[in-house]
Each structure stands twice: as C-alpha cells, then as structure tokens.
C-alpha atoms as a PDB file:
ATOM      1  CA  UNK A   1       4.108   9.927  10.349  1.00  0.00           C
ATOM      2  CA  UNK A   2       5.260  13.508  10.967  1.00  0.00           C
ATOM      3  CA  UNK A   3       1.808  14.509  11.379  1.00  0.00           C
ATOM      4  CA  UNK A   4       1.579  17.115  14.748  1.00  0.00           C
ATOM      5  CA  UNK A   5      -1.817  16.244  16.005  1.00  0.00           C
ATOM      6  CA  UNK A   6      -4.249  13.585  15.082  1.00  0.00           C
ATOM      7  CA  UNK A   7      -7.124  14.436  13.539  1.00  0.00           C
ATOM      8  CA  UNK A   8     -10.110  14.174  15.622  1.00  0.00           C
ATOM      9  CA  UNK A   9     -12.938  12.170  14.071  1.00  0.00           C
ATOM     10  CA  UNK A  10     -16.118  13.945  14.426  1.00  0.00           C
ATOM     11  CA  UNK A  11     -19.033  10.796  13.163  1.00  0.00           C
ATOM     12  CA  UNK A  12     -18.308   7.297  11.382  1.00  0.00           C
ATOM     13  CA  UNK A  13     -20.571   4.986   9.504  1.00  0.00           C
ATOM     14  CA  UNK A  14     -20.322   1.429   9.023  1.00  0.00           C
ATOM     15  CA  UNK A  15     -18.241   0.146   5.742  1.00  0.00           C
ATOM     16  CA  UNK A  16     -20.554   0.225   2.500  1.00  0.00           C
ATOM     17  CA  UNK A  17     -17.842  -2.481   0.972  1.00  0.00           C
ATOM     18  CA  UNK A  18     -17.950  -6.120   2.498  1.00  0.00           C
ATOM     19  CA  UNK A  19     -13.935  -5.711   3.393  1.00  0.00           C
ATOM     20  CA  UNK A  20     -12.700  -8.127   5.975  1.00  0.00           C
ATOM     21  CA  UNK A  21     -10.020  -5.168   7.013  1.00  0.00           C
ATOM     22  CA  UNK A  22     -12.474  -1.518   6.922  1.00  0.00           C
ATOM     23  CA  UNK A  23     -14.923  -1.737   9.289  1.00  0.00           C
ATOM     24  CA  UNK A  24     -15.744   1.669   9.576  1.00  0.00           C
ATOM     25  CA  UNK A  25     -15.525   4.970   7.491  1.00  0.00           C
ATOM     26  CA  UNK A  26     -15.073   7.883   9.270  1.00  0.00           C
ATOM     27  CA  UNK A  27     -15.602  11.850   8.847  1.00  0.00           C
ATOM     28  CA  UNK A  28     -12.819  14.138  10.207  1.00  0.00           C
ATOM     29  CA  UNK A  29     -12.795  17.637  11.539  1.00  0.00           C
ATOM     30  CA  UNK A  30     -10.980  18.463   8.499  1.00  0.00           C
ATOM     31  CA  UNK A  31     -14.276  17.793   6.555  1.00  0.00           C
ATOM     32  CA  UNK A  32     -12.700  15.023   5.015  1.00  0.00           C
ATOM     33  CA  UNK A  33     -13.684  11.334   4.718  1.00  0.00           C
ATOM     34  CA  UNK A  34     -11.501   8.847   5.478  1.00  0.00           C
ATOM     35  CA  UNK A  35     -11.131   4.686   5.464  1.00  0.00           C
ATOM     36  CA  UNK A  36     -10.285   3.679   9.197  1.00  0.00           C
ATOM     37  CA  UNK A  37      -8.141   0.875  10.009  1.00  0.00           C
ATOM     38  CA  UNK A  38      -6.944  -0.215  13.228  1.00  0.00           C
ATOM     39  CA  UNK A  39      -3.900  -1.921  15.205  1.00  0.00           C
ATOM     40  CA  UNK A  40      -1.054  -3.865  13.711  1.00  0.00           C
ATOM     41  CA  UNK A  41      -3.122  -3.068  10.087  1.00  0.00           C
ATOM     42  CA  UNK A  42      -2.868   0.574  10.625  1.00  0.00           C
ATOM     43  CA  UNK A  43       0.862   0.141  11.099  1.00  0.00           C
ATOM     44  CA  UNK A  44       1.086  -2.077   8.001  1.00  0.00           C
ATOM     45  CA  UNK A  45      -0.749   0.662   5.946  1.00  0.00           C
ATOM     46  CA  UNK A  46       1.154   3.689   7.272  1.00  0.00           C
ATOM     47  CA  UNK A  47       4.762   2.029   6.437  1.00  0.00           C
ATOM     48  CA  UNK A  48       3.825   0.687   3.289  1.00  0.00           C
ATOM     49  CA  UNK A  49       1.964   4.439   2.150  1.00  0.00           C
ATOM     50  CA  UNK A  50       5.273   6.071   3.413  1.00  0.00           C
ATOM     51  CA  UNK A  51       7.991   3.834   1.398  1.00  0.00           C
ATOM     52  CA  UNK A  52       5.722   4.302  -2.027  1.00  0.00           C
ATOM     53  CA  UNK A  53       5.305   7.296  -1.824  1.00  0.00           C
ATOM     54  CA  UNK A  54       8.967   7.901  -1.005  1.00  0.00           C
ATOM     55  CA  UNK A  55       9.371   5.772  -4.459  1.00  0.00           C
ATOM     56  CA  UNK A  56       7.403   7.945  -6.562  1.00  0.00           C
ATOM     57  CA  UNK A  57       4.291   5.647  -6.476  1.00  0.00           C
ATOM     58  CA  UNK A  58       0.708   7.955  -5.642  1.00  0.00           C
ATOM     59  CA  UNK A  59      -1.445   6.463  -2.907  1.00  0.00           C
ATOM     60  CA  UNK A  60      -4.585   8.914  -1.352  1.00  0.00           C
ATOM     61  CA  UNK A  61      -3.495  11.563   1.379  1.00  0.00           C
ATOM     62  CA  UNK A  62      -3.389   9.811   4.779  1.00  0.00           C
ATOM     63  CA  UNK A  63      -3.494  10.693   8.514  1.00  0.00           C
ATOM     64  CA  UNK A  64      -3.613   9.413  12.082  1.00  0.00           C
ATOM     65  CA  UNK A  65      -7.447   9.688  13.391  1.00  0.00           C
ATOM     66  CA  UNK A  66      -8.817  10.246  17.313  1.00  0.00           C
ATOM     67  CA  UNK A  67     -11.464   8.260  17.009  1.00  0.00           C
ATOM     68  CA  UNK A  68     -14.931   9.048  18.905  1.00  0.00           C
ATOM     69  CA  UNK A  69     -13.476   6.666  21.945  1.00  0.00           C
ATOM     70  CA  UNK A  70     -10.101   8.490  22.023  1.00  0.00           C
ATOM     71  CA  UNK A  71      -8.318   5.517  19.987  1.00  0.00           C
ATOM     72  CA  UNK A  72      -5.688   6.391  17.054  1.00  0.00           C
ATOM     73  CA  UNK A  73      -6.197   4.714  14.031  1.00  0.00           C
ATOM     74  CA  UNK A  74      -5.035   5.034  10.612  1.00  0.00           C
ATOM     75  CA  UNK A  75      -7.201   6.737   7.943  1.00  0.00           C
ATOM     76  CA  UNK A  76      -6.994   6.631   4.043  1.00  0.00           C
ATOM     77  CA  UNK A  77      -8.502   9.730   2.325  1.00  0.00           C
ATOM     78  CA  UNK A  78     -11.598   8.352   0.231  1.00  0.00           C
ATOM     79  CA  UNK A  79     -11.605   9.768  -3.295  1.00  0.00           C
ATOM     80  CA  UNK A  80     -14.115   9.071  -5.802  1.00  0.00           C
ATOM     81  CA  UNK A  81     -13.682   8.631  -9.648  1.00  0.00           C
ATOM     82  CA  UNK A  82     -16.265   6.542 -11.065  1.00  0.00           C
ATOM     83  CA  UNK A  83     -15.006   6.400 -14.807  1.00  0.00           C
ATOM     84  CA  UNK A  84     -13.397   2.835 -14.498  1.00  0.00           C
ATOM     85  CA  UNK A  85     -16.556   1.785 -12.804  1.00  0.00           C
ATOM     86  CA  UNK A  86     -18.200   2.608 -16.089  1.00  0.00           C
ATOM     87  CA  UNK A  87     -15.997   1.973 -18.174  1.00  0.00           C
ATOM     88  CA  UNK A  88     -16.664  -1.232 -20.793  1.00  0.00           C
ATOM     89  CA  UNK A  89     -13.913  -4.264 -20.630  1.00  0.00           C
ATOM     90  CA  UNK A  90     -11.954  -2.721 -23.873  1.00  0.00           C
ATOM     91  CA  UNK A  91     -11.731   0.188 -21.829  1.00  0.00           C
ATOM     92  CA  UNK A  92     -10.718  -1.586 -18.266  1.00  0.00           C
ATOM     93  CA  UNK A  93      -8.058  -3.298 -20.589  1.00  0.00           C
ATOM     94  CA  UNK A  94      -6.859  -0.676 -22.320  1.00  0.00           C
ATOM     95  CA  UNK A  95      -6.575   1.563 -18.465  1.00  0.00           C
ATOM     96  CA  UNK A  96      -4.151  -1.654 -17.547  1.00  0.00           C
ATOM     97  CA  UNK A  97      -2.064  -0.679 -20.932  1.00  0.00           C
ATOM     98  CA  UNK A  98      -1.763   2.778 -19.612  1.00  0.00           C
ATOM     99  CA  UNK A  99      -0.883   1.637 -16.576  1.00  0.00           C
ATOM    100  CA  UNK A 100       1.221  -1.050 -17.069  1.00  0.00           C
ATOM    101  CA  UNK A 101       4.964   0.828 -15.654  1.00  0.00           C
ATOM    102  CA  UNK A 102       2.729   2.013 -12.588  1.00  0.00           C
ATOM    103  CA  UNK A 103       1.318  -1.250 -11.911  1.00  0.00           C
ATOM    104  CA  UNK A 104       4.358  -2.858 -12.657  1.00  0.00           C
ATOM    105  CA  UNK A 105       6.183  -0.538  -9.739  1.00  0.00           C
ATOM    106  CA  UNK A 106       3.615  -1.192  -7.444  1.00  0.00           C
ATOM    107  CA  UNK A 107       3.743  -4.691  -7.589  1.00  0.00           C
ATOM    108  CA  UNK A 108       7.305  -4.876  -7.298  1.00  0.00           C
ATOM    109  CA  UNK A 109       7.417  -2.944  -4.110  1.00  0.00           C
ATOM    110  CA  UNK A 110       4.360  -5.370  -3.062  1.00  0.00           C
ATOM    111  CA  UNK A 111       7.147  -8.228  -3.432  1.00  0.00           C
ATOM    112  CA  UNK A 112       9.107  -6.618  -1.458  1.00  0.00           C
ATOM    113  CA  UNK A 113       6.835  -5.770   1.439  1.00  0.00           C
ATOM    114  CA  UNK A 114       4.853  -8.966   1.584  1.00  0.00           C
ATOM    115  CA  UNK A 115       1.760  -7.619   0.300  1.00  0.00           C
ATOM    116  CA  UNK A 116       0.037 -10.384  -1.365  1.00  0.00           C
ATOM    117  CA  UNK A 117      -3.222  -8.666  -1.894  1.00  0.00           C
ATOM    118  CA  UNK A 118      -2.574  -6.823  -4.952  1.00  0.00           C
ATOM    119  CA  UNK A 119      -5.699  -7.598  -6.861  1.00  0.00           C
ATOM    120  CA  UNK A 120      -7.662  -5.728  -9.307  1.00  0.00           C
ATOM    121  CA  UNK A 121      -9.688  -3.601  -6.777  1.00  0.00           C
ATOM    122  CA  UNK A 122      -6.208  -2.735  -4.956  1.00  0.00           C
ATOM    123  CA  UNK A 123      -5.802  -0.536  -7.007  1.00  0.00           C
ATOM    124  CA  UNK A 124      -7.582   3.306  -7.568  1.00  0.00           C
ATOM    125  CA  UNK A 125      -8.027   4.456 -11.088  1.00  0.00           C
ATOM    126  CA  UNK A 126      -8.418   7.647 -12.128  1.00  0.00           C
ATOM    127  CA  UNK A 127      -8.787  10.390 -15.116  1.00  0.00           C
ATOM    128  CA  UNK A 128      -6.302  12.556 -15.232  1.00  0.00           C
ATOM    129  CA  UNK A 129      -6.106  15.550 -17.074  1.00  0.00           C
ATOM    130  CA  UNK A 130      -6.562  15.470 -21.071  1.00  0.00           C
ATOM    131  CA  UNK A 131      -8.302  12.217 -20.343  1.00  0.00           C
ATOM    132  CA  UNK A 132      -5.151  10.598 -19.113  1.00  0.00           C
ATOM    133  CA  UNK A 133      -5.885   7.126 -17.747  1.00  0.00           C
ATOM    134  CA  UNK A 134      -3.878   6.396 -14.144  1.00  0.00           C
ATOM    135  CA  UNK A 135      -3.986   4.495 -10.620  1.00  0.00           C
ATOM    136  CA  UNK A 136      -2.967   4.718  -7.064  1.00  0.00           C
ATOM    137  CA  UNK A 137      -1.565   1.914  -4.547  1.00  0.00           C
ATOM    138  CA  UNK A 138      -4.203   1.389  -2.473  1.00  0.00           C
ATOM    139  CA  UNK A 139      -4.424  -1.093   0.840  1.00  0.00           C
ATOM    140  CA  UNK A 140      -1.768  -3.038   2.328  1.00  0.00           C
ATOM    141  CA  UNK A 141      -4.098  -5.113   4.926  1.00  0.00           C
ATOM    142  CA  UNK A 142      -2.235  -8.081   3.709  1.00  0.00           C
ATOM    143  CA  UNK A 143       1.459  -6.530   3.811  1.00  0.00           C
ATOM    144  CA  UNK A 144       4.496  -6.517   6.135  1.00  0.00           C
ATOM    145  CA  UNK A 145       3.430  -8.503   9.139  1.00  0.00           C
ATOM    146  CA  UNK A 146       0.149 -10.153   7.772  1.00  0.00           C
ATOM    147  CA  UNK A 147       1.214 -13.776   8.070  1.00  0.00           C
ATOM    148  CA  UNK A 148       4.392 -12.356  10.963  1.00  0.00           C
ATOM    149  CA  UNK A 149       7.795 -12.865  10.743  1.00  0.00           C
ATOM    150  CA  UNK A 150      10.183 -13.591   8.714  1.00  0.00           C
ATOM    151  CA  UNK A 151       8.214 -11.676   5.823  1.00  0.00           C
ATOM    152  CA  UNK A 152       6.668 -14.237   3.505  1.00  0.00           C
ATOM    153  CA  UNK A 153       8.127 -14.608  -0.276  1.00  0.00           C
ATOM    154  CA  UNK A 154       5.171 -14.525  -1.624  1.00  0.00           C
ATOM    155  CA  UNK A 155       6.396 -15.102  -5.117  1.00  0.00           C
ATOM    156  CA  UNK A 156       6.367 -18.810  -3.812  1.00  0.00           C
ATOM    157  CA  UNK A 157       3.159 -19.389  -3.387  1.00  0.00           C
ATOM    158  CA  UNK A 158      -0.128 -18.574  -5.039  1.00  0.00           C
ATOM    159  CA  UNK A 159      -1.900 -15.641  -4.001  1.00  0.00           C
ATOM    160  CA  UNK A 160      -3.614 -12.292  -5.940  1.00  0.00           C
ATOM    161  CA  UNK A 161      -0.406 -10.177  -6.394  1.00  0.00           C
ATOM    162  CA  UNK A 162       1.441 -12.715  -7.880  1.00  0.00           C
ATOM    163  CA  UNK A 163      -1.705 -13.792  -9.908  1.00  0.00           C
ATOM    164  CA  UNK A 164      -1.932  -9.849 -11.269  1.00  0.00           C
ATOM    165  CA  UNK A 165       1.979 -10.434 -12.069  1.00  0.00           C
ATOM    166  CA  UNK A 166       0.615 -13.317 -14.397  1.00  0.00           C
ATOM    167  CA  UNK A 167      -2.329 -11.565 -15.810  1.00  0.00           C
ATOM    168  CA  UNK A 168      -0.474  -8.682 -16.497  1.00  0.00           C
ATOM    169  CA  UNK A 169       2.469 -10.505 -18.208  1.00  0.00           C
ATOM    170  CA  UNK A 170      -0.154 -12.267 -20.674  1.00  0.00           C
ATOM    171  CA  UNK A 171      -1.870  -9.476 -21.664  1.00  0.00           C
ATOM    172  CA  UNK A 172       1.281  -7.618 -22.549  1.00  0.00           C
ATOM    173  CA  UNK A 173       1.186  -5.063 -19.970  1.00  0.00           C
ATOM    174  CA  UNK A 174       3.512  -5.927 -17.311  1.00  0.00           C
ATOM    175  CA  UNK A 175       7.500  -3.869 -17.442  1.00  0.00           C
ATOM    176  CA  UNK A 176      10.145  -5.089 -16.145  1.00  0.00           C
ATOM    177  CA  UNK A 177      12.613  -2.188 -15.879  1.00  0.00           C
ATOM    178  CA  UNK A 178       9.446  -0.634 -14.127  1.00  0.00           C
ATOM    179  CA  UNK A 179       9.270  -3.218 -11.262  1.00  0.00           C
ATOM    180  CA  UNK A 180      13.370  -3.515 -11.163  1.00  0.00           C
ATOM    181  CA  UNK A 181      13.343   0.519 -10.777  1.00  0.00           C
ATOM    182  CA  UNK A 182      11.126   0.471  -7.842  1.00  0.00           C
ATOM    183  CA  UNK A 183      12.594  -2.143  -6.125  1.00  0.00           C
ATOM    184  CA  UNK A 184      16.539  -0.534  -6.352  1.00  0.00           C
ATOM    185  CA  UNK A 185      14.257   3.073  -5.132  1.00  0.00           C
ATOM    186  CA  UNK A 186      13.031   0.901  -2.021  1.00  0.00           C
ATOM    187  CA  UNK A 187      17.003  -0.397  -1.231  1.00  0.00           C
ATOM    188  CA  UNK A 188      18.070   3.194  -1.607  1.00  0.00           C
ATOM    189  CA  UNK A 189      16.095   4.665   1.153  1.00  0.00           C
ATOM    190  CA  UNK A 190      18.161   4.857   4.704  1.00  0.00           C
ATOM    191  CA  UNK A 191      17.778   2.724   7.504  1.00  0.00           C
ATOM    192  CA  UNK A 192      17.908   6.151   9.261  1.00  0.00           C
ATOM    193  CA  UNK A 193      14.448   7.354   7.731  1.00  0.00           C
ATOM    194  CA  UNK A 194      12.904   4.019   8.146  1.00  0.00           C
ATOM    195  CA  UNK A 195      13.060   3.856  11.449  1.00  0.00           C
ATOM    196  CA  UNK A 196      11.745   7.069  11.856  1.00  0.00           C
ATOM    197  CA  UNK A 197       8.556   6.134   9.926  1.00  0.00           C
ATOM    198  CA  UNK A 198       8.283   2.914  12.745  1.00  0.00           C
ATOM    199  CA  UNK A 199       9.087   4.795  15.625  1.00  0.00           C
ATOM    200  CA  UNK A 200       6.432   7.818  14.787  1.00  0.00           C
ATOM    201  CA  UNK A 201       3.578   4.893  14.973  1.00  0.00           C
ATOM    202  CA  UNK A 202       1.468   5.160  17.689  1.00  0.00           C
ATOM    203  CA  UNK A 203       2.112   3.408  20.954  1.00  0.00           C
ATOM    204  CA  UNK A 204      -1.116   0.955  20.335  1.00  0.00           C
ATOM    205  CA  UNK A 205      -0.424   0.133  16.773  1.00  0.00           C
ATOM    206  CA  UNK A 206       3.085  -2.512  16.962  1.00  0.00           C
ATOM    207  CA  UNK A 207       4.503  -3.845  20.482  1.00  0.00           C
ATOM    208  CA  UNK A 208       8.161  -3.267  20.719  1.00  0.00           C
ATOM    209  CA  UNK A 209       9.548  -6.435  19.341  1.00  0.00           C
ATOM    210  CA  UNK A 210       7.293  -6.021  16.258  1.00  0.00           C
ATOM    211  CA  UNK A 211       9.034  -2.424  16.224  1.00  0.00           C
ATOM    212  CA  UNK A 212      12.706  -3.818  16.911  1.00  0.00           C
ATOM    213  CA  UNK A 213      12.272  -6.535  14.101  1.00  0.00           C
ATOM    214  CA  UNK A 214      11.037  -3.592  11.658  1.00  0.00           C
ATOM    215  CA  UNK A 215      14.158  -1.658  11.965  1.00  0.00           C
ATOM    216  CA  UNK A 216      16.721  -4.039  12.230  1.00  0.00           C
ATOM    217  CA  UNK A 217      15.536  -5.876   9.161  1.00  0.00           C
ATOM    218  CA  UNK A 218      16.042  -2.551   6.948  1.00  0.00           C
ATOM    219  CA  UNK A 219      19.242  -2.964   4.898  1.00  0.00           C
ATOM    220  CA  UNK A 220      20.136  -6.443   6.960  1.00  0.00           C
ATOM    221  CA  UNK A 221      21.818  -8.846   5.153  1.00  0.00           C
ATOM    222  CA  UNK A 222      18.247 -10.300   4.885  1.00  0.00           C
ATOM    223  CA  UNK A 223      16.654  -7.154   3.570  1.00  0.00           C
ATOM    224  CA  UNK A 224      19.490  -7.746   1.042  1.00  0.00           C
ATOM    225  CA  UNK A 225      19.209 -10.963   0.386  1.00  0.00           C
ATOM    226  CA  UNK A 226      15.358 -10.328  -0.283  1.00  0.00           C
ATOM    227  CA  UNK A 227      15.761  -7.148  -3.118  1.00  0.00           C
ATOM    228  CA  UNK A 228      17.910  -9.725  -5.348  1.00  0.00           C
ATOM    229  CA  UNK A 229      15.099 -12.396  -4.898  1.00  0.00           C
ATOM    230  CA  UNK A 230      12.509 -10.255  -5.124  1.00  0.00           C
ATOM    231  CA  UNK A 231      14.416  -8.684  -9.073  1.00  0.00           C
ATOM    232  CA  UNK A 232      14.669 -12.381  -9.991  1.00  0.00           C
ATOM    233  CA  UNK A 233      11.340 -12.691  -9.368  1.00  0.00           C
ATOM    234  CA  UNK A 234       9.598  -9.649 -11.232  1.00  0.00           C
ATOM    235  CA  UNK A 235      11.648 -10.711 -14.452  1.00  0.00           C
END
C-alpha cells in the first residue's frame, strides 16, 4: 500500500453501526479515527480503494493499523457529513441526480470487482463547496474474493449493486458512458502495478495462492473476457 510504517492504534471502541464486517473503530496515533477491518476483508478493501482511486473515483484516506495486540489491519478514515442524513426524500433524490456519472462509475468498477454490496449506505455523501452535492465509494466487504474464486458475475444474479443499477436506471439517473469509462480506466491499469498493490498486503491478510490467483488473473484472457461482459452489462 506504499505506506512505510503502520500506524499504531492507540484505543478502539466497539462498532456504533450493526455491520456484519466493522467490528471495531479504532483511534490512531495520527489522531485520526478510523473503520478497522481484518483478514482476507482488509485485503478486499485495500485492492478495491487502490484501483478506484487509480480510476478517478474518491473513497476516504486509508492506512494499515498495529492494532493494540500487534495485528495489521486495514483502516478506513471516518468522515462525517450529516447533510444527507437530514436531508428530506426530494433532496436524497435529487443528491442521486447529482450523482448519477459518479455512481454510475462506481458501480461499474463494482461489476468488475465482484462487489455486490453496492447499496444505498455504500456510498458517502457529501457537500462540497458552493453547496455542491457528491459521494465517495465506500466498503468492499462483499468484493473480490467474498464468495472465492472464479470472481462471481454478479450481474447474474440478484443482489444490492445490481438492484442500485435498476433503481438508478428508473429514476433516470444512471450513465452509461460513465460506467463504460470506468470500466476501459480499470483494463488500462498494468498488470505491473497490480501486483504491486497485492504483494504490499500484509503477510496475514491473503495466503499465497489467494495472492498468485490475484495477479495472474489481471489482464488474463479471463480478466478480458470479464471487461466486455461486464460493458454489456452496464448498458
């Protein structure tokens, strides 16, 4: 993750949110406070922040933590905006209008990596300056090597990103050319930098066959084969 030392955690407190995947919340010595996630899920989450933000797509600063008992896990900077949670349906609707190319992207890269969790709280909204309505990518839990390997299409079976492809799509809101242009940004990153993003994971996070099916899969045939099926099926 091209991060030089973890940072060490210095107290934690249990998850306010009933999440299945953040147990724990955690303060760093960097004063900052920070969503932990563990094992294989930490490794999901670190790829997955890497290749969006290599396409252009926000998600919240990141690091590797010590935790109290030495461990490494992964941690997600918490940021809080409350102005969606506020905000009446008109405006919750109107924030998915504004959003609709960056939702669009994320979801198409969410094809792409398996992540089949893409649901309207996977998402972080914020106000932007002059009262600019936008969002982050937030938690890929359900990504990559969720349900193992071979990756799962999971435009072939019911699940919350593909239902947010619907949703978005009848209210109006969902771009094509938006999802497309994420997807080619994805293909166009080397297999060279890839692997570097899997082989900086921590020891405890993927075994070595996990690691070994990661890299060879970049720009396979298969990784191929998956970009055109995942453009047919964000049209």
């Amino acid at each position: 993750m091209s991060q030089l030392f973890p940072v060490k955690v210095k107290h934690t407190i249990p998850s306010p949110f009933s999440s299945a995947d953040v147990k724990e919340f955690a303060i760093g010595e960097d004063g900052m406070d920070y969503a932990v996630k563990s094992g294989q899920i930490a490794a999901c989450e670190a790829l997955c922040y890497k290749a969006f933000a290599a396409c252009s797509i926000a998600v919240p600063q990141n690091a590797i933590l010590e935790m109290l008992d030495g461990s490494t896990a992964f941690g997600s900077r918490i940021i809080i905006d409350k102005s969606y949670d506020v905000a009446s349906p008109a405006e919750k609707l109107q924030w998915f209008r504004d959003c609709g190319a960056i939702m669009s992207s994320i979801c198409g890269l969410d094809h792409m990596l398996a992540n089949e969790d893409r649901h309207q709280n996977n998402f972080l909204y914020l106000t932007g300056l002059n009262d600019r309505k936008t969002c982050m990518a937030i938690d890929f839990s359900r990504a990559l090597l969720y349900r193992g390997w071979p990756l799962a299409e999971i435009w072939t079976f019911p699940n919350h990103t593909t239902n947010m492809v619907i949703a978005k799509k009848n209210i109006g809101t969902w771009d094509v050319a938006a999802a497309t242009q994420s997807l080619l940004t994805l293909s166009s990153i080397k297999k060279t930098t890839w692997e570097s993003w899997v082989n900086d994971l921590p020891t405890g996070w993927l075994d070595v066959s996990e690691r070994t099916k990661l890299i060879d899969w970049w720009d396979s045939g298969e990784f191929q084969s998956r970009i055109q099926k995942c453009m047919i099926a964000v049209q």
